[in-house]
N, C-alpha and C. Protein backbone atom coordinates (compact mmCIF):
# COMPACT_ATOMS: atom_id res chain seq x y z
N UNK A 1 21.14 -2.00 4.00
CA UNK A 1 20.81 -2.27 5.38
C UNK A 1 19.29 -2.38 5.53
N UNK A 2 18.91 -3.68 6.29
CA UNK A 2 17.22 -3.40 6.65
C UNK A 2 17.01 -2.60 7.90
N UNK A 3 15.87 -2.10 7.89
CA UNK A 3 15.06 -1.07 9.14
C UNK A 3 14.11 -2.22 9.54
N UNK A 4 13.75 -2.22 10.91
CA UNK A 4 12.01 -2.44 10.88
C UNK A 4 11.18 -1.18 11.63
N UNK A 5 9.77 -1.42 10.91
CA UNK A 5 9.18 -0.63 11.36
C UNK A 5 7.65 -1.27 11.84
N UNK A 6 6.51 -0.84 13.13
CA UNK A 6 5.58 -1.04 13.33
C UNK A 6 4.63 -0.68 12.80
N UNK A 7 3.79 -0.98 12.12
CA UNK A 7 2.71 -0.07 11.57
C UNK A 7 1.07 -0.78 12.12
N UNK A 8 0.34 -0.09 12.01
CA UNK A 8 -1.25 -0.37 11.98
C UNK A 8 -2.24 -0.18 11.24
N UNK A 9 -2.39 -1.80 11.02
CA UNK A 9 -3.85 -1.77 9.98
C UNK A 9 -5.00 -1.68 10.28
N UNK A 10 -6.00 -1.52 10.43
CA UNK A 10 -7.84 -1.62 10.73
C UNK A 10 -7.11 -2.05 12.49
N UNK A 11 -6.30 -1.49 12.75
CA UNK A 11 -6.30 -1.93 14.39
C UNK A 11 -5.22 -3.47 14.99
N UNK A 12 -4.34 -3.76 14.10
CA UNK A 12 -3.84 -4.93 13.75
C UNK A 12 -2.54 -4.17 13.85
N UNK A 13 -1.16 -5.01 14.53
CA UNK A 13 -0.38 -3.98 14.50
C UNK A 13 0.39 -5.20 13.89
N UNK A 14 1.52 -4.64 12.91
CA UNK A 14 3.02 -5.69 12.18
C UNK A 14 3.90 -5.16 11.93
N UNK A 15 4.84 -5.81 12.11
CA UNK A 15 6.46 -5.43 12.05
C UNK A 15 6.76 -5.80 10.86
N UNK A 16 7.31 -4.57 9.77
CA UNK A 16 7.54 -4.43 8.95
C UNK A 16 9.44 -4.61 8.05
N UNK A 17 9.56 -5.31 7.64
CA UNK A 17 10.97 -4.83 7.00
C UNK A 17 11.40 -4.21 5.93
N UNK A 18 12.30 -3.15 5.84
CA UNK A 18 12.31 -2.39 4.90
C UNK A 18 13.97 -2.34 4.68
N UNK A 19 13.70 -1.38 3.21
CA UNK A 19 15.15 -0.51 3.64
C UNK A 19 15.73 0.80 4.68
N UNK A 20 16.55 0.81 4.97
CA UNK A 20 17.27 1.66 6.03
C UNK A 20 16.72 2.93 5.19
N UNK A 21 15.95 3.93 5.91
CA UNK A 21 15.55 4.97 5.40
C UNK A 21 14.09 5.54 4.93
N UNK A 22 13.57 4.30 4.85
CA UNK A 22 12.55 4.05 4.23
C UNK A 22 11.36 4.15 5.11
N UNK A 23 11.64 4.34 6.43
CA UNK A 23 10.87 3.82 7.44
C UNK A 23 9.08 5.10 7.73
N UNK A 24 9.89 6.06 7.09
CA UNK A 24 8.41 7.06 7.23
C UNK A 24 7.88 7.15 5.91
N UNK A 25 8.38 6.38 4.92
CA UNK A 25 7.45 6.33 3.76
C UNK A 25 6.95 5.11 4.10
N UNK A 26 7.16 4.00 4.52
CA UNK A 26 6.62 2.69 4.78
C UNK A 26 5.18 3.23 5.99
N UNK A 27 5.67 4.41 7.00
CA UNK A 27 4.95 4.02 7.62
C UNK A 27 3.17 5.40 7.36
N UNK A 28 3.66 6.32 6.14
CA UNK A 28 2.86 6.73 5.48
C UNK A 28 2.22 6.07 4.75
N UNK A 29 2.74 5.22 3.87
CA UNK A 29 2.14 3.83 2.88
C UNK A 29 1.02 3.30 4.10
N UNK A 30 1.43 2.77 4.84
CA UNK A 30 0.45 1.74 6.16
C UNK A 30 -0.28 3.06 6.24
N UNK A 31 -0.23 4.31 6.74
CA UNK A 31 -1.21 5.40 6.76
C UNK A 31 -2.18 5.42 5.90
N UNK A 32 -1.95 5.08 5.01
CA UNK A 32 -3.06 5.35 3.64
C UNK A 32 -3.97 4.04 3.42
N UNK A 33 -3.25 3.05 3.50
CA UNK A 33 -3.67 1.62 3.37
C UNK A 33 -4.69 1.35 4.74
N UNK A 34 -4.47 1.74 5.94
CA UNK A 34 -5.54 1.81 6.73
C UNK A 34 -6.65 2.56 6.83
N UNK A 35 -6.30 3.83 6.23
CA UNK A 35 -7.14 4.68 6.13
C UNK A 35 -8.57 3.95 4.90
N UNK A 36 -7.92 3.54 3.71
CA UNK A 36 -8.75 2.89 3.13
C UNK A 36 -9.00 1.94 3.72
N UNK A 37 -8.68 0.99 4.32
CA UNK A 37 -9.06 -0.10 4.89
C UNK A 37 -10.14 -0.26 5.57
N UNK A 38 -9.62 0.85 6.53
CA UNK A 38 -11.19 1.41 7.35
C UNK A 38 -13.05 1.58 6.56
N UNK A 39 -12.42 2.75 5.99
CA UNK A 39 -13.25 3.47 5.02
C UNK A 39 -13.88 1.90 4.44
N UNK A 40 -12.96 0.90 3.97
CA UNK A 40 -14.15 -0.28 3.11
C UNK A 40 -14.91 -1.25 4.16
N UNK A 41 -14.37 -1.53 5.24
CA UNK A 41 -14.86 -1.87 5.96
C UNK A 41 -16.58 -1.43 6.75
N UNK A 42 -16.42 -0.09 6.76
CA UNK A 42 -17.03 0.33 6.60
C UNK A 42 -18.66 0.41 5.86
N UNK A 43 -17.81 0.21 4.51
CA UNK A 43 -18.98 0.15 3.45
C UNK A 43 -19.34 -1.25 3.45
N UNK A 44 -18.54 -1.85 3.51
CA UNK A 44 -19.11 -3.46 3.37
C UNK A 44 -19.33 -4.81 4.34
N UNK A 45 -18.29 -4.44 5.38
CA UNK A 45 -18.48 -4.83 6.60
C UNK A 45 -17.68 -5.81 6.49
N UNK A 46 -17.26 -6.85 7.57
CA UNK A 46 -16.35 -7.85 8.11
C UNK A 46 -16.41 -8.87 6.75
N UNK A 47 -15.01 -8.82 6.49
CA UNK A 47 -15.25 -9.60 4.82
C UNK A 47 -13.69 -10.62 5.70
N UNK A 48 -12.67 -10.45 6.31
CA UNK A 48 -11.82 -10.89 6.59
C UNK A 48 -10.48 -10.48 6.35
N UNK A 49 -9.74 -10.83 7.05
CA UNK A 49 -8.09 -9.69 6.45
C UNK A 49 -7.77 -9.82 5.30
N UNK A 50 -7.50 -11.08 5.04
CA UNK A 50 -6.96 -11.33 3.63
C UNK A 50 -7.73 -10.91 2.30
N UNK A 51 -9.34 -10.88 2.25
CA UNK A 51 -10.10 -10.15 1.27
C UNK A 51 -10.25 -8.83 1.51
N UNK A 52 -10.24 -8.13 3.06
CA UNK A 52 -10.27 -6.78 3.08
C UNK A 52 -8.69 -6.34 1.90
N UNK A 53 -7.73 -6.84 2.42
CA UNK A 53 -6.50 -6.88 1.99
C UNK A 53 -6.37 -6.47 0.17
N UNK A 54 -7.27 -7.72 -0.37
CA UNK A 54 -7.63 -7.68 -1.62
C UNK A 54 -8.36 -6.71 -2.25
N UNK A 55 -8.85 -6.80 -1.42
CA UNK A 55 -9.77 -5.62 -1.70
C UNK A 55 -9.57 -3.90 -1.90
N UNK A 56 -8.77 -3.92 -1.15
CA UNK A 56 -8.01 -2.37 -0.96
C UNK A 56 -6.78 -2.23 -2.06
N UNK A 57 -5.88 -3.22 -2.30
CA UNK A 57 -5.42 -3.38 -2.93
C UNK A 57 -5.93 -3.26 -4.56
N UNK A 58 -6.28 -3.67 -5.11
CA UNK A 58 -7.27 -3.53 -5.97
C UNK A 58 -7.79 -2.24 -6.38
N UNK A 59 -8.21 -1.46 -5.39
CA UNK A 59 -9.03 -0.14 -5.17
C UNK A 59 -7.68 0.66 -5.73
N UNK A 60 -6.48 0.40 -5.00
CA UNK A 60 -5.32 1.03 -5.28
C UNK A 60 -4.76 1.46 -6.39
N UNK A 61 -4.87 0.00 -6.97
CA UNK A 61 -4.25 -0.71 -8.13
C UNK A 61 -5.05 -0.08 -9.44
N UNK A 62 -6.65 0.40 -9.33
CA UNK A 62 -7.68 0.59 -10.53
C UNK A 62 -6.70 2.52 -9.99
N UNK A 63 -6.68 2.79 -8.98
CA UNK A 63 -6.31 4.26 -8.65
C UNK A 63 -5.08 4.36 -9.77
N UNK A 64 -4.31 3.47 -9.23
CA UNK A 64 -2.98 4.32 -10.15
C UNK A 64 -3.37 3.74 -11.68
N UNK A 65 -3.62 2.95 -12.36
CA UNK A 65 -4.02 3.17 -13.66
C UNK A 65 -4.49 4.33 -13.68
N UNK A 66 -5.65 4.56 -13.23
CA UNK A 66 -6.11 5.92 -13.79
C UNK A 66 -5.40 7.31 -13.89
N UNK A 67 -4.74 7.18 -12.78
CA UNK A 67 -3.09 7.69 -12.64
C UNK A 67 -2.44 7.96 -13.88
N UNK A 68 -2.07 6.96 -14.10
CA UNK A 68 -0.96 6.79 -15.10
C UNK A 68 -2.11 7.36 -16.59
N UNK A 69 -3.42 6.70 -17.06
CA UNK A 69 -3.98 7.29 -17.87
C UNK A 69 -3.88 8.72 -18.21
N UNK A 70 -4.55 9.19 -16.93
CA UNK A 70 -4.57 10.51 -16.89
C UNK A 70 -3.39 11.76 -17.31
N UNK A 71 -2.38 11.21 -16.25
CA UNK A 71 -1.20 12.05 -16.62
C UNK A 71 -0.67 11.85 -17.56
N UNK A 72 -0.68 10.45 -18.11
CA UNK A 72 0.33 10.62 -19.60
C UNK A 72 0.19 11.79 -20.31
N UNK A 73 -1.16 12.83 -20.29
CA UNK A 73 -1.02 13.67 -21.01
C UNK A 73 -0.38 15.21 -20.20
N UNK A 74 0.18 14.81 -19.45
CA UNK A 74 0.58 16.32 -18.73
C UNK A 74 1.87 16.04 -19.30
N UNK A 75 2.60 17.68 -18.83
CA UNK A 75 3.71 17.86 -19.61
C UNK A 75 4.63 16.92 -18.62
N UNK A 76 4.57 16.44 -17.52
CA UNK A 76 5.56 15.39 -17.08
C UNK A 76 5.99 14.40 -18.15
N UNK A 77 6.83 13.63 -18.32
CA UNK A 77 7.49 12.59 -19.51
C UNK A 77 6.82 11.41 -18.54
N UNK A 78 6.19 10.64 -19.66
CA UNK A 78 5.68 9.32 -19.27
C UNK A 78 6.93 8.81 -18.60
N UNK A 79 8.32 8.92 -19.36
CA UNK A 79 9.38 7.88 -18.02
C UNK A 79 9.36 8.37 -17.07
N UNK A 80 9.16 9.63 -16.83
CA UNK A 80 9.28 9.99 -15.21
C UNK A 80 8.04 9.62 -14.00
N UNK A 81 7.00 9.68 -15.11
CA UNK A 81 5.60 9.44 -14.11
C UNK A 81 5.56 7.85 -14.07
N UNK A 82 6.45 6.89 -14.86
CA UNK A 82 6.34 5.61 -14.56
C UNK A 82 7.59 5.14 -13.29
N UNK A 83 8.33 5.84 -13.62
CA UNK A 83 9.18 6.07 -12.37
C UNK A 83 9.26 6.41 -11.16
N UNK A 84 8.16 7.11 -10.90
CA UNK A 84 7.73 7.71 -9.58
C UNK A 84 6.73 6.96 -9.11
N UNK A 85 5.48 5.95 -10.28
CA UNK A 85 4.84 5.37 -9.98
C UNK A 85 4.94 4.23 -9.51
N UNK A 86 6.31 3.75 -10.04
CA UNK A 86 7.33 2.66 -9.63
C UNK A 86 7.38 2.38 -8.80
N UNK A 87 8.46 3.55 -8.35
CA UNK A 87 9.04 3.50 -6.62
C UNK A 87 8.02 3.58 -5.53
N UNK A 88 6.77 3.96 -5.92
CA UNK A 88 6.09 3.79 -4.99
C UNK A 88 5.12 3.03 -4.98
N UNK A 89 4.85 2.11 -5.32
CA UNK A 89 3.95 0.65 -5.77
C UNK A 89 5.41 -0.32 -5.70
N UNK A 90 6.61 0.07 -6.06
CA UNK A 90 7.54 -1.08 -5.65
C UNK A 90 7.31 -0.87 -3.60
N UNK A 91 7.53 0.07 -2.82
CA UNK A 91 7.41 0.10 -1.60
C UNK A 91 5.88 -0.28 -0.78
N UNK A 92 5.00 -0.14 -1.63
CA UNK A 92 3.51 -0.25 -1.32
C UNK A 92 3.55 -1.98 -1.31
N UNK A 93 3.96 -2.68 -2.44
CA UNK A 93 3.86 -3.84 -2.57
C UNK A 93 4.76 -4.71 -1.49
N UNK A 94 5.81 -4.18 -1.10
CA UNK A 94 6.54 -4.56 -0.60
C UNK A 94 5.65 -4.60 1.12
N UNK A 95 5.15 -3.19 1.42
CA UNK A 95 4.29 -3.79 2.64
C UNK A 95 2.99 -4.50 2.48
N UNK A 96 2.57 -4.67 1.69
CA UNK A 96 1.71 -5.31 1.59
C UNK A 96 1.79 -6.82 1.26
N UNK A 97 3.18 -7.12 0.61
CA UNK A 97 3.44 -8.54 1.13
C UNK A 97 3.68 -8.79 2.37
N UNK A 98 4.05 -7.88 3.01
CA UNK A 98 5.02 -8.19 4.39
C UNK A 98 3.00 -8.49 4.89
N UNK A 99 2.51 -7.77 4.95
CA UNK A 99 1.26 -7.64 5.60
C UNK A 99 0.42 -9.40 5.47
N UNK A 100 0.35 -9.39 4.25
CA UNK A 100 -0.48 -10.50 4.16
C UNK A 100 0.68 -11.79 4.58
N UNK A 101 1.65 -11.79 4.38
CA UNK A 101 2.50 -13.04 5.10
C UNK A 101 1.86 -13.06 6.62
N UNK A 102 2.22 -12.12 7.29
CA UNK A 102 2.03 -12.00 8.84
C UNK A 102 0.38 -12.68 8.59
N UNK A 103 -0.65 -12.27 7.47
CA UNK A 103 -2.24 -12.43 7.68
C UNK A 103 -1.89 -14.09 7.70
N UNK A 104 -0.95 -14.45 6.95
CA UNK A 104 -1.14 -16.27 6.64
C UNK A 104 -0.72 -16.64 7.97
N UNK A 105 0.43 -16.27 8.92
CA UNK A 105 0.52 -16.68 9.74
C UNK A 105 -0.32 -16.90 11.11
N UNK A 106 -1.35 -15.69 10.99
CA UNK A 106 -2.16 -16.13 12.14
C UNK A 106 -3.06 -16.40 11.82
């Protein structure tokens, strides 16, 4: 079953589709993703949605490598920490396509 949910980016609001259930991790994901969003904006100033977009993304993306570097050595099992890293970069990606579609449309 799909959900939708509203979320807000740098002040930009989009309707999100998800799975049924999913709707307060989707709308924690958009929590974090604005929060950085902000924060680069910030540092670098009006770059545009679609490169802020890139941009954060990216930031994300160098995060969980290091992620995944790091912990491989804890006693967690690499399948489990790729699994958890999964599911949540499979849901992250998922709003963040939804996000930048809506950016192409306006």
């Amino acid at each position: 079953m799909v959900a939708t949910v509203n979320i807000m980016v740098v002040g930009r609001t989009y309707e999100i589709s998800c799975d049924e259930g999913q709707e307060d991790d989707v709308q924690a994901l958009a929590a974090e993703v604005d929060r950085r969003a902000t924060e680069l904006l910030r540092s670098v100033g009006q770059v545009g949605d679609a490169r802020l977009l890139v941009m954060v993304c990216l930031m994300m993306a160098d995060e969980i490598g290091e992620l995944r570097r790091r912990d491989g050595s804890a006693t967690t099992s690499q399948d489990e920490l790729d699994a958890t890293l999964s599911t949540r970069l499979d849901a992250l990606t998922r709003t963040i396509e939804a996000i930048a579609e809506r950016l192409e449309k306006a």
